[in-house]
N, C-alpha and C. Protein backbone atom coordinates (compact mmCIF):
# COMPACT_ATOMS: atom_id res chain seq x y z
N UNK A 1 0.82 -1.19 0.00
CA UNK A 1 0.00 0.00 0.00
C UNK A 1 0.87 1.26 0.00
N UNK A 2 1.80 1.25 0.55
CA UNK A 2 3.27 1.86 0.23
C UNK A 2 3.45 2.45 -0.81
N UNK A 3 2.85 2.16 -1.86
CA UNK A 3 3.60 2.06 -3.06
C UNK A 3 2.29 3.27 -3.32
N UNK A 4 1.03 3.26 -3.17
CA UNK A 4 0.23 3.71 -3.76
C UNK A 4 0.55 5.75 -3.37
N UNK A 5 1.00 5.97 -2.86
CA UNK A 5 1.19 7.57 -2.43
C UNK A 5 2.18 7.95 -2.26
N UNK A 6 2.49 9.32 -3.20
CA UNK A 6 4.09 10.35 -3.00
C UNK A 6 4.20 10.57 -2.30
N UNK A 7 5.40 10.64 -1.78
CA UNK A 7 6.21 11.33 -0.34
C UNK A 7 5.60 12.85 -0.53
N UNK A 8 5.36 13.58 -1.07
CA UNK A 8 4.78 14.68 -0.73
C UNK A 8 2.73 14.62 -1.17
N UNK A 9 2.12 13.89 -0.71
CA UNK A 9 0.79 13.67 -0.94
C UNK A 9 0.35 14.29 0.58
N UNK A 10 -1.18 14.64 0.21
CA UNK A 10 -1.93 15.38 1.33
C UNK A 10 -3.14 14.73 1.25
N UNK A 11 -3.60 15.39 2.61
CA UNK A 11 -5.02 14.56 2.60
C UNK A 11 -5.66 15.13 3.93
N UNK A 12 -6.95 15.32 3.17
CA UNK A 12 -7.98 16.39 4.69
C UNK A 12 -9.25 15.61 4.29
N UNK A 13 -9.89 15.92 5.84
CA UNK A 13 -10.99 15.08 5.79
C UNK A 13 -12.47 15.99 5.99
N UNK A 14 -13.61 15.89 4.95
CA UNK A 14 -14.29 16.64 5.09
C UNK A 14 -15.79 16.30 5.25
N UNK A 15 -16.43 16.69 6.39
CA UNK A 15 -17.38 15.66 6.41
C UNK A 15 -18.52 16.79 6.76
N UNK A 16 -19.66 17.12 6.01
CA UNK A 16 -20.43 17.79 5.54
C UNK A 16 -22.06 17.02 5.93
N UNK A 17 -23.15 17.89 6.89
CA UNK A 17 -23.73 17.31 6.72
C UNK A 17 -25.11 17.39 5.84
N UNK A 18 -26.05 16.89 5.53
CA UNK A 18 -26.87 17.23 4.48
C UNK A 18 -27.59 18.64 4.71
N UNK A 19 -28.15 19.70 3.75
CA UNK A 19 -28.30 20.67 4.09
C UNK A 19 -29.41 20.66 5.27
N UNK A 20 -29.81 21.43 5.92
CA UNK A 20 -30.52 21.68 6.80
C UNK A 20 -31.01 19.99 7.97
N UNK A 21 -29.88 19.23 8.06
CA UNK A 21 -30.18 18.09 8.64
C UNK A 21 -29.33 18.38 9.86
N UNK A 22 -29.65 18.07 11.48
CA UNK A 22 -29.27 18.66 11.88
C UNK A 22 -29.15 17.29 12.80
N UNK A 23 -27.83 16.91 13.18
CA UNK A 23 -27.41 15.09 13.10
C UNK A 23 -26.59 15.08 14.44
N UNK A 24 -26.87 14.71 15.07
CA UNK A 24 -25.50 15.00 16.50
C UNK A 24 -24.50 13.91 16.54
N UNK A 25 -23.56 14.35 17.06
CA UNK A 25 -22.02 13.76 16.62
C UNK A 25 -22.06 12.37 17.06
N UNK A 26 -22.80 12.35 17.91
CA UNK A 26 -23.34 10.33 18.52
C UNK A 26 -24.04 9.78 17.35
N UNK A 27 -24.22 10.25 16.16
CA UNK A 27 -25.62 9.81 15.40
C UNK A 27 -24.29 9.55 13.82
N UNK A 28 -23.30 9.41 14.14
CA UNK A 28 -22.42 9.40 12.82
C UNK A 28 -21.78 7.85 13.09
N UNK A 29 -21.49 7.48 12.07
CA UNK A 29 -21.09 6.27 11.77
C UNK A 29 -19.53 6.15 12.79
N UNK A 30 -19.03 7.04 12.40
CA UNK A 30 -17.63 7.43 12.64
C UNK A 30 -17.53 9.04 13.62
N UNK A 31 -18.38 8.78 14.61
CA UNK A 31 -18.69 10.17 15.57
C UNK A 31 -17.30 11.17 15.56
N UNK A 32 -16.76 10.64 15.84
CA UNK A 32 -14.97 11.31 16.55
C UNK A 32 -14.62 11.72 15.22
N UNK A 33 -14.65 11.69 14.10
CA UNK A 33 -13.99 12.00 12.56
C UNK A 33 -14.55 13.12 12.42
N UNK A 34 -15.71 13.81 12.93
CA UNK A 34 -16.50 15.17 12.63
C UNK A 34 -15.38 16.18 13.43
N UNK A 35 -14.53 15.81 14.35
CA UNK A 35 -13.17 16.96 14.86
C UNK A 35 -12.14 16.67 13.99
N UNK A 36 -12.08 16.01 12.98
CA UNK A 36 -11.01 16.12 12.33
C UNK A 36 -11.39 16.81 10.85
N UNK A 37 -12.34 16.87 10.86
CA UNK A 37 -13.03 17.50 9.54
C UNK A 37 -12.37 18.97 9.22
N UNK A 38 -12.05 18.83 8.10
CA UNK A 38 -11.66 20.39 7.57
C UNK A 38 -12.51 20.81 6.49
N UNK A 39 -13.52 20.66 6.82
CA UNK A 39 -14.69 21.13 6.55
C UNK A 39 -14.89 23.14 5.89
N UNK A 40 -14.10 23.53 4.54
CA UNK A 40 -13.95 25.11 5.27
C UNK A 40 -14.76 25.81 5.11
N UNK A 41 -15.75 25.22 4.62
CA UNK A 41 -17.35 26.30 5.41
C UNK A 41 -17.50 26.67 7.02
N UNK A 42 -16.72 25.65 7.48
CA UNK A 42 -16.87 25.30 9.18
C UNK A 42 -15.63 25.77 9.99
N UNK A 43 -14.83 25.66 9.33
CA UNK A 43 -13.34 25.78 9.94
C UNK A 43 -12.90 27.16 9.41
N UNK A 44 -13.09 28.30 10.45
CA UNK A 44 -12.39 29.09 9.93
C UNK A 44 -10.96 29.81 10.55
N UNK A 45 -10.36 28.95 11.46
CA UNK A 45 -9.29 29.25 11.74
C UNK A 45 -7.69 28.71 11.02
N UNK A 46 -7.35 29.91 9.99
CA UNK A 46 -6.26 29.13 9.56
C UNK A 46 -4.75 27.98 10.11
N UNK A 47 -5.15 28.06 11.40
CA UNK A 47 -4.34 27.19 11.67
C UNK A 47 -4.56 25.65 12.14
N UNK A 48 -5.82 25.95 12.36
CA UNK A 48 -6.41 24.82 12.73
C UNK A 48 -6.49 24.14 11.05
N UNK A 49 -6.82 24.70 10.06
CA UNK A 49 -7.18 24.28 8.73
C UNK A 49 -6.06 23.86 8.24
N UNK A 50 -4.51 24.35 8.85
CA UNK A 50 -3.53 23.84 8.47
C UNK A 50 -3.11 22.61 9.36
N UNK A 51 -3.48 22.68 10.90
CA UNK A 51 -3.36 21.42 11.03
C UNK A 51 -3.59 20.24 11.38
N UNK A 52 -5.05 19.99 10.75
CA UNK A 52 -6.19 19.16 9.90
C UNK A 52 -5.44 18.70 8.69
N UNK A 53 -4.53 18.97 7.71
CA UNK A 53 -4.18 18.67 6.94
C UNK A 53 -3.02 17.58 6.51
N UNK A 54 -3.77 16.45 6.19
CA UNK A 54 -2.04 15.42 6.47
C UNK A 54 -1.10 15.92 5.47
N UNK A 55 0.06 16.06 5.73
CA UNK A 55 0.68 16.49 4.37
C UNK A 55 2.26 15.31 4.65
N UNK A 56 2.63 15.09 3.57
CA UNK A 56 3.48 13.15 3.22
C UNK A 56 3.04 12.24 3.66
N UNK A 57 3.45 11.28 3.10
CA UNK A 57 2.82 9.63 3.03
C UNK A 57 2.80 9.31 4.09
N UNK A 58 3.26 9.12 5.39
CA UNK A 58 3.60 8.48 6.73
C UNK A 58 2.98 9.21 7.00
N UNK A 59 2.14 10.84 7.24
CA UNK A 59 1.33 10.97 8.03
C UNK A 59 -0.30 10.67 7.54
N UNK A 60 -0.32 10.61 6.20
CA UNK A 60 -1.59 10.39 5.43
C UNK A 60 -1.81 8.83 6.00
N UNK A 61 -1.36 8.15 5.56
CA UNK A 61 -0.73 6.32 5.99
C UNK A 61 -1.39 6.03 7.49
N UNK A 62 -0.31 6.93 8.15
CA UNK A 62 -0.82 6.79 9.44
C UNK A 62 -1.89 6.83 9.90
N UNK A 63 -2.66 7.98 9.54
CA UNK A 63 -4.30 8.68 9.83
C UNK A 63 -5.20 7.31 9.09
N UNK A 64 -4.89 7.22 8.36
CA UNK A 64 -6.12 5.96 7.38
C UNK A 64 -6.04 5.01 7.99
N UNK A 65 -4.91 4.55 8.91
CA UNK A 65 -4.91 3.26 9.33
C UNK A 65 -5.09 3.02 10.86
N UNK A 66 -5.37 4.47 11.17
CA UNK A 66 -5.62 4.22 12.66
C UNK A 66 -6.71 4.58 13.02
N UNK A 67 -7.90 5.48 11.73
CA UNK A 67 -9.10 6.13 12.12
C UNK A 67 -9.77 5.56 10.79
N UNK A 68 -9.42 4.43 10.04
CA UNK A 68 -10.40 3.52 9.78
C UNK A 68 -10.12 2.35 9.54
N UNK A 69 -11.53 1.58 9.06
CA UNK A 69 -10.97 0.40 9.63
C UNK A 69 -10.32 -0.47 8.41
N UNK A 70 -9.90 -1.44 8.63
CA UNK A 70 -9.06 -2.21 7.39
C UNK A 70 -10.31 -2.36 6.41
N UNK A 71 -9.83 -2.52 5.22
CA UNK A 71 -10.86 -2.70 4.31
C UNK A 71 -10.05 -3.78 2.98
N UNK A 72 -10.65 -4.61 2.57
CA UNK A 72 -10.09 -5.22 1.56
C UNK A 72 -11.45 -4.65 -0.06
N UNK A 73 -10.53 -4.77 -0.89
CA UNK A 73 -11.31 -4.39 -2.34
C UNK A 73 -12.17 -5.95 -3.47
N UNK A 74 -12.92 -5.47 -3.80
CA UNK A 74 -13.41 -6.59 -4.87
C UNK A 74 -13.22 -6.22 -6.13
N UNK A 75 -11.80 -6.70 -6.23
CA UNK A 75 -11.38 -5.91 -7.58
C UNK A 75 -12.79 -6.42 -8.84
N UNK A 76 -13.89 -7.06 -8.81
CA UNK A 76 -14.50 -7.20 -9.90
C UNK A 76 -15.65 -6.31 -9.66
N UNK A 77 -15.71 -5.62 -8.76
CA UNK A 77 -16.92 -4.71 -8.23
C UNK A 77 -16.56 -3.40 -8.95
N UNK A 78 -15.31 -2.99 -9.70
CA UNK A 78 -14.96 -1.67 -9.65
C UNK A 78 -15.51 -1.66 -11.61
N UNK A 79 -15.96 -0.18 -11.39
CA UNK A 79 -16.39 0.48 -13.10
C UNK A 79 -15.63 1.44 -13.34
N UNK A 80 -15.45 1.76 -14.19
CA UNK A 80 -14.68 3.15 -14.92
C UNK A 80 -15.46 3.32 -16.03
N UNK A 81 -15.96 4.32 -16.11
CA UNK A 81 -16.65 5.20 -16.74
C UNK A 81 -15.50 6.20 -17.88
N UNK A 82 -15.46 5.69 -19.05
CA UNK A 82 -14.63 6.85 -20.11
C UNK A 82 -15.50 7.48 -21.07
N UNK A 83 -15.39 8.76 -20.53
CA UNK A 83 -16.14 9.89 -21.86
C UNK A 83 -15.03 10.35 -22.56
N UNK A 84 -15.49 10.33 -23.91
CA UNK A 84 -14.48 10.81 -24.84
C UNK A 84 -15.46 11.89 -25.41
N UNK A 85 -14.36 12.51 -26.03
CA UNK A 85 -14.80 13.85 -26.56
C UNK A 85 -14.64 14.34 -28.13
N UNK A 86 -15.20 14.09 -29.16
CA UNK A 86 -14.57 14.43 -30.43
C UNK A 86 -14.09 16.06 -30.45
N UNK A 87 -12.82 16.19 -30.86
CA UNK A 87 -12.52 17.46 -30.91
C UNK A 87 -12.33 18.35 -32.53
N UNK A 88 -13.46 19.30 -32.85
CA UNK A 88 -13.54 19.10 -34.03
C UNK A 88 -12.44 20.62 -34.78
């Protein structure tokens, strides 16, 4: 999994809730992830917005693997969708 992200990759987490739904932090799948949200409709302190922000692989790495849970893929479940475009 190593392999999948640059030494300089970032990663913020933004968790938004539906408009006018008004959801309390016990009522989320993942309660505790709504303080890590950099959310910047919500967050307006630039430092806090900066450090919400994973920035290189070992801290991105780190965060995914300790605030969720393991997940394996079905590689035959996945679609890709290609629009092409004639350019005239």
């Amino acid at each position: 999994m190593h392999t999948l992200y640059h030494d300089q990759c970032m990663f913020s987490l933004s968790i938004a809730p539906t408009e006018g739904s008004v959801v309390s932090t016990k009522s989320y799948k993942y309660g505790a992830l709504i303080y890590d949200s950099r959310n910047l409709k919500k967050i307006f302190d630039d430092n806090k917005r900066m450090n919400l922000l994973k920035r290189d692989k070992k801290s991105v790495m780190d965060y995914l693997r300790v605030k969720f849970p393991l997940t394996k893929h079905d590689a035959n479940s996945f679609h890709v969708d290609v629009i092409s475009t004639a350019v005239c």
